[in-house]
Protein backbone atom coordinates (compact mmCIF):
# COMPACT_ATOMS: atom_id res chain seq x y z
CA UNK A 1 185.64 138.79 199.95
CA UNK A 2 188.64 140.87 201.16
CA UNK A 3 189.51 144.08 201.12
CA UNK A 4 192.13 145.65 199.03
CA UNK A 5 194.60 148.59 199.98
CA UNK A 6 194.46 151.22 197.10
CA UNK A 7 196.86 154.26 197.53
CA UNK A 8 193.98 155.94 199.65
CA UNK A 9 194.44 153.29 201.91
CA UNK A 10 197.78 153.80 202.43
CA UNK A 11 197.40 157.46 202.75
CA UNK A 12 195.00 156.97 205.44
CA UNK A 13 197.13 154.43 207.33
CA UNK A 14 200.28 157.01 206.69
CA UNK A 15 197.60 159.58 208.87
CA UNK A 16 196.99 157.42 211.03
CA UNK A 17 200.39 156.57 212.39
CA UNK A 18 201.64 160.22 212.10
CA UNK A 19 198.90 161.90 214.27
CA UNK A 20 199.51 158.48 216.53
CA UNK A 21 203.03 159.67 216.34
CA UNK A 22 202.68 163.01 216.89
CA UNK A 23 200.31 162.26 220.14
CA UNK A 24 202.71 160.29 222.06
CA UNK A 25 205.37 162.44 221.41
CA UNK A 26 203.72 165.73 222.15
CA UNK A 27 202.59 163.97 225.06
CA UNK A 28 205.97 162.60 226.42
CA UNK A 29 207.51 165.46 225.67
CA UNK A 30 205.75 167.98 227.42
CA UNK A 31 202.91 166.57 229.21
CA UNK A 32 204.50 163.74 231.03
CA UNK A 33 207.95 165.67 232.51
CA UNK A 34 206.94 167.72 236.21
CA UNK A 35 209.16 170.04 235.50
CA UNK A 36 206.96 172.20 232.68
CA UNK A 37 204.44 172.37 235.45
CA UNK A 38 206.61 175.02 236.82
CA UNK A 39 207.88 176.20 233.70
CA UNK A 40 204.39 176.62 232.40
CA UNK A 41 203.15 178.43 235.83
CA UNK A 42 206.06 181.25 235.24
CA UNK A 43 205.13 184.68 234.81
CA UNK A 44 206.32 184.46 231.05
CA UNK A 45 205.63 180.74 229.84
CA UNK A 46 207.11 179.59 226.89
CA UNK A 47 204.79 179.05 223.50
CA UNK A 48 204.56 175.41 224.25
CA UNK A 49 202.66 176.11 227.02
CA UNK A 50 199.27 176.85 225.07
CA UNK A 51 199.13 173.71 223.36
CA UNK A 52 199.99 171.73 226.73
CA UNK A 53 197.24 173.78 227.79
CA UNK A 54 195.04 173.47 225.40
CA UNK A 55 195.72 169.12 224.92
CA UNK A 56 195.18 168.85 229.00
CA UNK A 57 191.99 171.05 229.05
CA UNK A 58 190.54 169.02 225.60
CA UNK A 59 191.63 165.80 227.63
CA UNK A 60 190.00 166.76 230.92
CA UNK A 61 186.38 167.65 229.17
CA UNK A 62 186.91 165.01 226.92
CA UNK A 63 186.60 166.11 223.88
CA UNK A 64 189.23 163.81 222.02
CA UNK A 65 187.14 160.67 222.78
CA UNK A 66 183.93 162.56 222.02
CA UNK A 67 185.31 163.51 218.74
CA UNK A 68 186.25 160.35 217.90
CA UNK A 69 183.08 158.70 218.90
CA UNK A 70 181.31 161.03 216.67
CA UNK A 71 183.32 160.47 213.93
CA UNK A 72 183.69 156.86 214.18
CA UNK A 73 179.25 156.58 214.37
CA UNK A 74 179.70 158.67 211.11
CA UNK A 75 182.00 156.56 209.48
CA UNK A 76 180.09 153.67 210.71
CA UNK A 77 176.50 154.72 209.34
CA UNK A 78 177.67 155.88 206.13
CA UNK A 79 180.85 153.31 205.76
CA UNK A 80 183.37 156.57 204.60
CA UNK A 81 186.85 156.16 204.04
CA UNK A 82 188.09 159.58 205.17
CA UNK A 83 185.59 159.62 208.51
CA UNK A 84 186.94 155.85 209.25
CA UNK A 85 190.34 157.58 208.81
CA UNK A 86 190.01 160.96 211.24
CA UNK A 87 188.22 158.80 213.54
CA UNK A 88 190.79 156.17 214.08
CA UNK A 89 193.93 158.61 214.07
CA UNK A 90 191.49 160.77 216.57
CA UNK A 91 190.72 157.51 218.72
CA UNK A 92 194.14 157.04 219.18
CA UNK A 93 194.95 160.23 219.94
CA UNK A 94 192.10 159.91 222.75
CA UNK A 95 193.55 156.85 224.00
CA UNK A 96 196.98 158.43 224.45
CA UNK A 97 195.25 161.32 226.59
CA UNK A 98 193.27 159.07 228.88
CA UNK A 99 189.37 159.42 226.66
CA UNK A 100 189.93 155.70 225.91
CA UNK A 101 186.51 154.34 226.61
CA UNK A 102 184.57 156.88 223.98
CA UNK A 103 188.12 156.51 222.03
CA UNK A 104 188.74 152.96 221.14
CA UNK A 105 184.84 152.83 220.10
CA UNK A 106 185.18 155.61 218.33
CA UNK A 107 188.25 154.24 216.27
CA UNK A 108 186.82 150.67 216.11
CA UNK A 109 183.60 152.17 214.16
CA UNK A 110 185.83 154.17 211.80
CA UNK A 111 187.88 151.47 211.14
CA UNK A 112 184.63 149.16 210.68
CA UNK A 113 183.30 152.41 208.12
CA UNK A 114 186.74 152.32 206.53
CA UNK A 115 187.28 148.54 205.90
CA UNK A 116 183.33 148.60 204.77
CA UNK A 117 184.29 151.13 202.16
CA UNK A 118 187.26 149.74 200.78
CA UNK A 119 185.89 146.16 200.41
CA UNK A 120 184.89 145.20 196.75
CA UNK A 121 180.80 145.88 195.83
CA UNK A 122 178.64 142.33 196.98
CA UNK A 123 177.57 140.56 194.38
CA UNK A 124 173.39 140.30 194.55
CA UNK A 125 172.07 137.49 195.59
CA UNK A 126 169.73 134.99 192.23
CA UNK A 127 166.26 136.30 192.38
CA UNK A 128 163.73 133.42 191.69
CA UNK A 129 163.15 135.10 188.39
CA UNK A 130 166.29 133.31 187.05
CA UNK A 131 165.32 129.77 187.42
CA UNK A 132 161.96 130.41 185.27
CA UNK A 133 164.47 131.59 182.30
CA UNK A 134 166.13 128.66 182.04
């Protein structure tokens, strides 16, 4: 049995690639280039130095692969669509800041949860009941 993509599906892959999106770009943009290592040590940083702030000091105590972990056991244990989807988009977002070891498991479980969750019910297996009413 396969699974099949409803709209919720979608949705979630649609997440998934915009917070992937929105990772790497954040990332090259202002995490990557030296120079807002002096810009952000001025006496009066621009705003864009709190997030930079903030995305280092989650990636340094690892919280975005932690996170992702987390969610992706969730997802896992109780095979949910939307936890399969946050932990995925967070995995990635892990992986892009250098958590990739708790990261890619994290996002492998989700996805696991979120594939488990979107394939069709199992059918149950004959009971030996159902020869004798023949």
């Amino acid at each position: 049995m396969r699974a099949r993509l409803r709209s919720p599906d979608w949705a979630g892959i649609g997440v998934v690639v915009a917070v992937a999106a929105l990772a790497i770009t954040f990332r090259e943009l202002t995490i990557v280039p030296r120079a807002y290592v002096a810009i952000c040590a001025a006496t009066h940083p621009p705003l864009v130095c709190l997030p930079r702030q903030a995305v280092l000091w989650a990636q340094y105590e690892r919280w975005f692969g932690m996170t992702a972990l987390l969610l992706g056991i969730l997802a896992f244990a109780f095979a949910r669509r939307s936890l399969g989807v946050a932990a995925l988009a967070i995995g990635i977002a892990a992986v892009v800041n250098y958590n990739g070891t708790q990261g890619i498991i994290g996002a492998a479980l989700g996805l696991w949860g979120w594939l488990e969750d979107a394939a069709p019910a199992r059918i149950a297996p004959p009971t030996g009941n159902d020869h004798a009413q023949q």
